[in-house]
Protein backbone atom coordinates (compact mmCIF):
# COMPACT_ATOMS: atom_id res chain seq x y z
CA UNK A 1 0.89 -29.86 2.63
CA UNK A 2 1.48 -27.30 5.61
CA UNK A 3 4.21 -25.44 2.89
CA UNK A 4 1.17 -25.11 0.41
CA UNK A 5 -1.17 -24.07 3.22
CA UNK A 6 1.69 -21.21 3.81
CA UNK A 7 1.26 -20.41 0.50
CA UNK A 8 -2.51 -20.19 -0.01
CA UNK A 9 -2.51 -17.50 2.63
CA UNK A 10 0.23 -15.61 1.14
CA UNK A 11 -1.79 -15.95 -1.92
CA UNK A 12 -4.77 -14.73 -0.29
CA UNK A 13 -2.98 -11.94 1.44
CA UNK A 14 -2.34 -10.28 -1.97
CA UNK A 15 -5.75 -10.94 -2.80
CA UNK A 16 -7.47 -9.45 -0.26
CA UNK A 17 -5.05 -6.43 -0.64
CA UNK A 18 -6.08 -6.00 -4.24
CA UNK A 19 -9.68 -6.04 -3.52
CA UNK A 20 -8.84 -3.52 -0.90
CA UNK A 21 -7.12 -0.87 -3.70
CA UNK A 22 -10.12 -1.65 -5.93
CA UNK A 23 -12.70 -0.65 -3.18
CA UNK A 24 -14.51 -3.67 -3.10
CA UNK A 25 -16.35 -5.35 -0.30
CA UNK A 26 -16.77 -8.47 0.89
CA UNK A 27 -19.80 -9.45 -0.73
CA UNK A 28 -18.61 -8.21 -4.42
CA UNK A 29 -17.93 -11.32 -6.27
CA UNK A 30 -14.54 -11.37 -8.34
CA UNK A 31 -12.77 -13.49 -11.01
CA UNK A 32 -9.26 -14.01 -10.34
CA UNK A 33 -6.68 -15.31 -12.45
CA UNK A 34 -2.77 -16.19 -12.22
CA UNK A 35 0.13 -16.79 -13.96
CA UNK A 36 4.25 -17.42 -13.51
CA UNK A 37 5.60 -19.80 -11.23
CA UNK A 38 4.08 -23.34 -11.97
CA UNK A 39 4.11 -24.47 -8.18
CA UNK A 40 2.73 -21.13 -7.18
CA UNK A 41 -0.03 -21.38 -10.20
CA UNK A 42 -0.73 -25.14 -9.18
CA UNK A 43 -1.41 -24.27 -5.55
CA UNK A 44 -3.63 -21.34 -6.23
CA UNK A 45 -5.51 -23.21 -8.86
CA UNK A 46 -6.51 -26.61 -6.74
CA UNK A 47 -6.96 -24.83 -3.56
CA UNK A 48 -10.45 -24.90 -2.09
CA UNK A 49 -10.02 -22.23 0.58
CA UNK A 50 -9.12 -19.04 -1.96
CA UNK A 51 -12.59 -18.94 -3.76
CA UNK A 52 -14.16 -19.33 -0.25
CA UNK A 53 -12.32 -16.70 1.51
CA UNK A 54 -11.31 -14.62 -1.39
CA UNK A 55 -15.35 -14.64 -2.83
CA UNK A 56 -14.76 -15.99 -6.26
CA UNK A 57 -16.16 -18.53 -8.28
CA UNK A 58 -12.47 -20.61 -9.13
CA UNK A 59 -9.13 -19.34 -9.63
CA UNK A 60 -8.20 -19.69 -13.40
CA UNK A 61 -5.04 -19.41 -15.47
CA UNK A 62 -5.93 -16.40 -17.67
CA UNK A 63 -8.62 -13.42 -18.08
CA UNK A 64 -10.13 -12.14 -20.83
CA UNK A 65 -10.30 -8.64 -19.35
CA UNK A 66 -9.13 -7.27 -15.91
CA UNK A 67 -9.38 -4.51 -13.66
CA UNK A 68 -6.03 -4.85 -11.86
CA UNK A 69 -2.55 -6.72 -12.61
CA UNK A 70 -0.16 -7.05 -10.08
CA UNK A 71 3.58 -8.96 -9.42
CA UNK A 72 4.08 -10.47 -6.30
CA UNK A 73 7.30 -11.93 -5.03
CA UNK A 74 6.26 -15.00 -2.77
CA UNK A 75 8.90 -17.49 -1.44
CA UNK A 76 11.11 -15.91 -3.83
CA UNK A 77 9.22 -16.88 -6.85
CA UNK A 78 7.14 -14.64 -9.23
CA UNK A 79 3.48 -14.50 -9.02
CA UNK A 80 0.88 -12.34 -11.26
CA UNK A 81 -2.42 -12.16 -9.91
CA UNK A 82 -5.23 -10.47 -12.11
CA UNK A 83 -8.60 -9.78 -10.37
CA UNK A 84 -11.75 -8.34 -12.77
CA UNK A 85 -15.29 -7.92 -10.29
CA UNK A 86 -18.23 -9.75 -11.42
């Protein structure tokens, strides 16, 4: 539990940096999306504190369209988080 806490916040670290090279502020609502390692994905997907923080409505497994794709390294394991604004 405190390792996918850890995680979340990494998670939400990238996040919030994305938002940040799109321009967006706090209030724009986004729609983000992930994909590559399975205990990464599974973390991001049930946690309750990334659409709070982060502003969007649920974190999903894939997006139609997006307005920026990125690769994280986390823990050693691939992440790619896709974020498209509302």
């Amino acid at each position: 539990e405190i390792y996918a806490l850890g995680i979340e916040r990494e998670i939400l670290r990238r996040i919030q940096s994305m938002r940040k090279e799109l321009e967006l502020i706090n209030t724009d609502k986004i729609s983000v999306a992930v994909s590559g390692d399975k205990k990464l994905m599974k973390i991001a997907t049930e946690s309750k504190h990334i659409p709070k923080i982060a502003n969007c409505s649920k974190v999903c497994e894939k997006l139609a369209k997006s307005d920026l794709e990125k690769d994280w390294d986390i823990e050693g394991k691939k992440l790619k988080i896709s974020l498209k604004k509302e």
